[in-house]
C-alpha atoms as a PDB file:
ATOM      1  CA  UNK A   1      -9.578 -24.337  -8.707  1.00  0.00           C
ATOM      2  CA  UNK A   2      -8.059 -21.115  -7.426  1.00  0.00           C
ATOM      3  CA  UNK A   3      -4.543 -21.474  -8.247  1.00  0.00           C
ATOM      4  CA  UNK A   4      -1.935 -20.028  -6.016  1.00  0.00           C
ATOM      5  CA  UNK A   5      -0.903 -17.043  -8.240  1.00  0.00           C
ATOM      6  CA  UNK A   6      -4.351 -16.226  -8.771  1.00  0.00           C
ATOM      7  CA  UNK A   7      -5.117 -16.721  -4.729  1.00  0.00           C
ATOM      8  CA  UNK A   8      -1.997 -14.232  -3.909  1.00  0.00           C
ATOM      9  CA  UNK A   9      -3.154 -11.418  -6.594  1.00  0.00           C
ATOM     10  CA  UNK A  10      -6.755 -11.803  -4.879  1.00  0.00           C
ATOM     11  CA  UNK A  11      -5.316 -11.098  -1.146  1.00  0.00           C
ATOM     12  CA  UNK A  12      -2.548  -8.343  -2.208  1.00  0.00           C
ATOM     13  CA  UNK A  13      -4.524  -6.007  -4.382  1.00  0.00           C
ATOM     14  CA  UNK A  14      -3.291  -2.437  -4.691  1.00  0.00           C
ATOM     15  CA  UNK A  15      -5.876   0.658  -4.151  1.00  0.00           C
ATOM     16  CA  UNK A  16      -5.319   0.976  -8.128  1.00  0.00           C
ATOM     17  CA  UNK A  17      -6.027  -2.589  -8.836  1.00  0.00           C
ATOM     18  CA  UNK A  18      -9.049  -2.293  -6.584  1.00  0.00           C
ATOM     19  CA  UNK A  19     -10.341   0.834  -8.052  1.00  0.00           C
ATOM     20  CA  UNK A  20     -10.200  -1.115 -10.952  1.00  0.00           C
ATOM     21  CA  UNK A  21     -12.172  -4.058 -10.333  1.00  0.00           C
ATOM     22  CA  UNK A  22     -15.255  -1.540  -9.089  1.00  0.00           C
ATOM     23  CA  UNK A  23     -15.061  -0.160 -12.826  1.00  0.00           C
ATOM     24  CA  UNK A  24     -15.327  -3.452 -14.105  1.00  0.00           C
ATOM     25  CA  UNK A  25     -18.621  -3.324 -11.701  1.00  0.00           C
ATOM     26  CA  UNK A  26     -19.757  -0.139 -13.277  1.00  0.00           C
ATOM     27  CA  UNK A  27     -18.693   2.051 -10.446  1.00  0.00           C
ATOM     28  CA  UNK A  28     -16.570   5.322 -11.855  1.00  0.00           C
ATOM     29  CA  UNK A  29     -15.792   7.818  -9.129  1.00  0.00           C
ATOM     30  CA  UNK A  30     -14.163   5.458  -6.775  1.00  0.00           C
ATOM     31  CA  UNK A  31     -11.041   5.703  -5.818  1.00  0.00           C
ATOM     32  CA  UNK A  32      -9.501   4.442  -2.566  1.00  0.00           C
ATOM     33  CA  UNK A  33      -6.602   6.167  -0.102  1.00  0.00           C
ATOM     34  CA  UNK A  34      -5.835   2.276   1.480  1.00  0.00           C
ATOM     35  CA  UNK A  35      -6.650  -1.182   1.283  1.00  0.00           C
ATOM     36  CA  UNK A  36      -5.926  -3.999   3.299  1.00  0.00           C
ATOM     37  CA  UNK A  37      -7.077  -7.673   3.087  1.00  0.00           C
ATOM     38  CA  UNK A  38      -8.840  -8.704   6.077  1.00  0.00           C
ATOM     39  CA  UNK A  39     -10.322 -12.429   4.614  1.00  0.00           C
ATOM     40  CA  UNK A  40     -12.481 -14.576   2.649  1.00  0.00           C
ATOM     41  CA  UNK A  41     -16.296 -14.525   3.242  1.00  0.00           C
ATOM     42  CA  UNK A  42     -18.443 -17.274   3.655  1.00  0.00           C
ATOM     43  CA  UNK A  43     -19.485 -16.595  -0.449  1.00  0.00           C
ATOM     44  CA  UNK A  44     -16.037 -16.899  -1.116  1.00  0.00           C
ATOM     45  CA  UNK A  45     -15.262 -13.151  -1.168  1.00  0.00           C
ATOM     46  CA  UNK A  46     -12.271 -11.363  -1.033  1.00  0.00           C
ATOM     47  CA  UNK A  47     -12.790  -8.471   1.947  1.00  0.00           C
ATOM     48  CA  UNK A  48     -10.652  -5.866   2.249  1.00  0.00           C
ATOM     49  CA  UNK A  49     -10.396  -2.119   4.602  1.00  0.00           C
ATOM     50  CA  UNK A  50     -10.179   0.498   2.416  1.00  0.00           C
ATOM     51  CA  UNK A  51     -10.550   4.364   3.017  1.00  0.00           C
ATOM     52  CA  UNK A  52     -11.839   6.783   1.014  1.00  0.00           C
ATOM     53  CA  UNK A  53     -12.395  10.817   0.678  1.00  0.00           C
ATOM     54  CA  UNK A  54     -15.951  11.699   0.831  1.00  0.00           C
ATOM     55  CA  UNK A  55     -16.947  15.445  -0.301  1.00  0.00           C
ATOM     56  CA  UNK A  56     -19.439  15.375   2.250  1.00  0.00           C
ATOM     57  CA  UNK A  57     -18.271  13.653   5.238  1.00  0.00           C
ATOM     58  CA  UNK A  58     -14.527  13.347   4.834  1.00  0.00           C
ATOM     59  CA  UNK A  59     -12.179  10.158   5.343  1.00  0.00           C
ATOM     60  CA  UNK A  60     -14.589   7.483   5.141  1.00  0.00           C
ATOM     61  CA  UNK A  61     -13.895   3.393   6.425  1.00  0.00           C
ATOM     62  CA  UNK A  62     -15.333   0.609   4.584  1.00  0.00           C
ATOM     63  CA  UNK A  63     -15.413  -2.563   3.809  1.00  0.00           C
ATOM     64  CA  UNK A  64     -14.870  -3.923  -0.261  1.00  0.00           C
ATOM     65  CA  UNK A  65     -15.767  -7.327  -1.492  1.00  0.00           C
ATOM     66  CA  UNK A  66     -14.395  -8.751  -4.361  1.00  0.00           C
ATOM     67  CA  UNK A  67     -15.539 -11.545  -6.643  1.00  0.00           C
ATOM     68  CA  UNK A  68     -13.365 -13.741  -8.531  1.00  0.00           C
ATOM     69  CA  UNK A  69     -15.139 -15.246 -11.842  1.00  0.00           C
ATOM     70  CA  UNK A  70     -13.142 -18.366 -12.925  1.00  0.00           C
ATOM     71  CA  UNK A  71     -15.156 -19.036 -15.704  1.00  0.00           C
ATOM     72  CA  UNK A  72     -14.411 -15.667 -17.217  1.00  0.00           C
ATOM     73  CA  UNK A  73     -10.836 -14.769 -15.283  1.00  0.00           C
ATOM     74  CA  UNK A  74     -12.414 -11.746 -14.160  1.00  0.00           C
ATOM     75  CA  UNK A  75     -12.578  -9.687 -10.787  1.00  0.00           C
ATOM     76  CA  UNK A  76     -15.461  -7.296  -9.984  1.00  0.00           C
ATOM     77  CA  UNK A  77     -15.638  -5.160  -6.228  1.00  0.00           C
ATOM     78  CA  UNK A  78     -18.845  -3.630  -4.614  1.00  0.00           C
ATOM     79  CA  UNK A  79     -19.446  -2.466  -1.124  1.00  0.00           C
END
């Protein structure tokens, strides 16, 4: 069971919190500008709008999916 003050961190994560969780995932040089929750996936993912700076090709829009691991209490984002 997702409890409800797990359920509300999922859906109101900060840019920091996010950049975090892609760490966990073994990404290091992300780092987003904003982040919005948009909704749950069919797999039960968390999907949020960020934007990012690109060297390359400037502000870039994308979507983020975060995983929730009960079993473990921990939270893990990839593109």
């Amino acid at each position: 069971m997702i409890t409800v003050e797990t359920l509300a961190r999922l859906t109101n994560m900060t840019t920091t919190e996010l950049t975090q969780a892609f760490e966990q995932a073994g990404y290091k040089d992300e780092s987003f500008l904003t982040a919005r929750f948009v909704g749950i996936t069919n797999a039960w993912q968390f999907c949020y709008s960020v934007q990012y700076e690109d060297e390359d090709e400037g502000l870039i829009a994308n979507k983020v999916f975060v995983t929730y691991n009960p079993a473990h209490n921990t939270i893990t984002a990839e593109y």
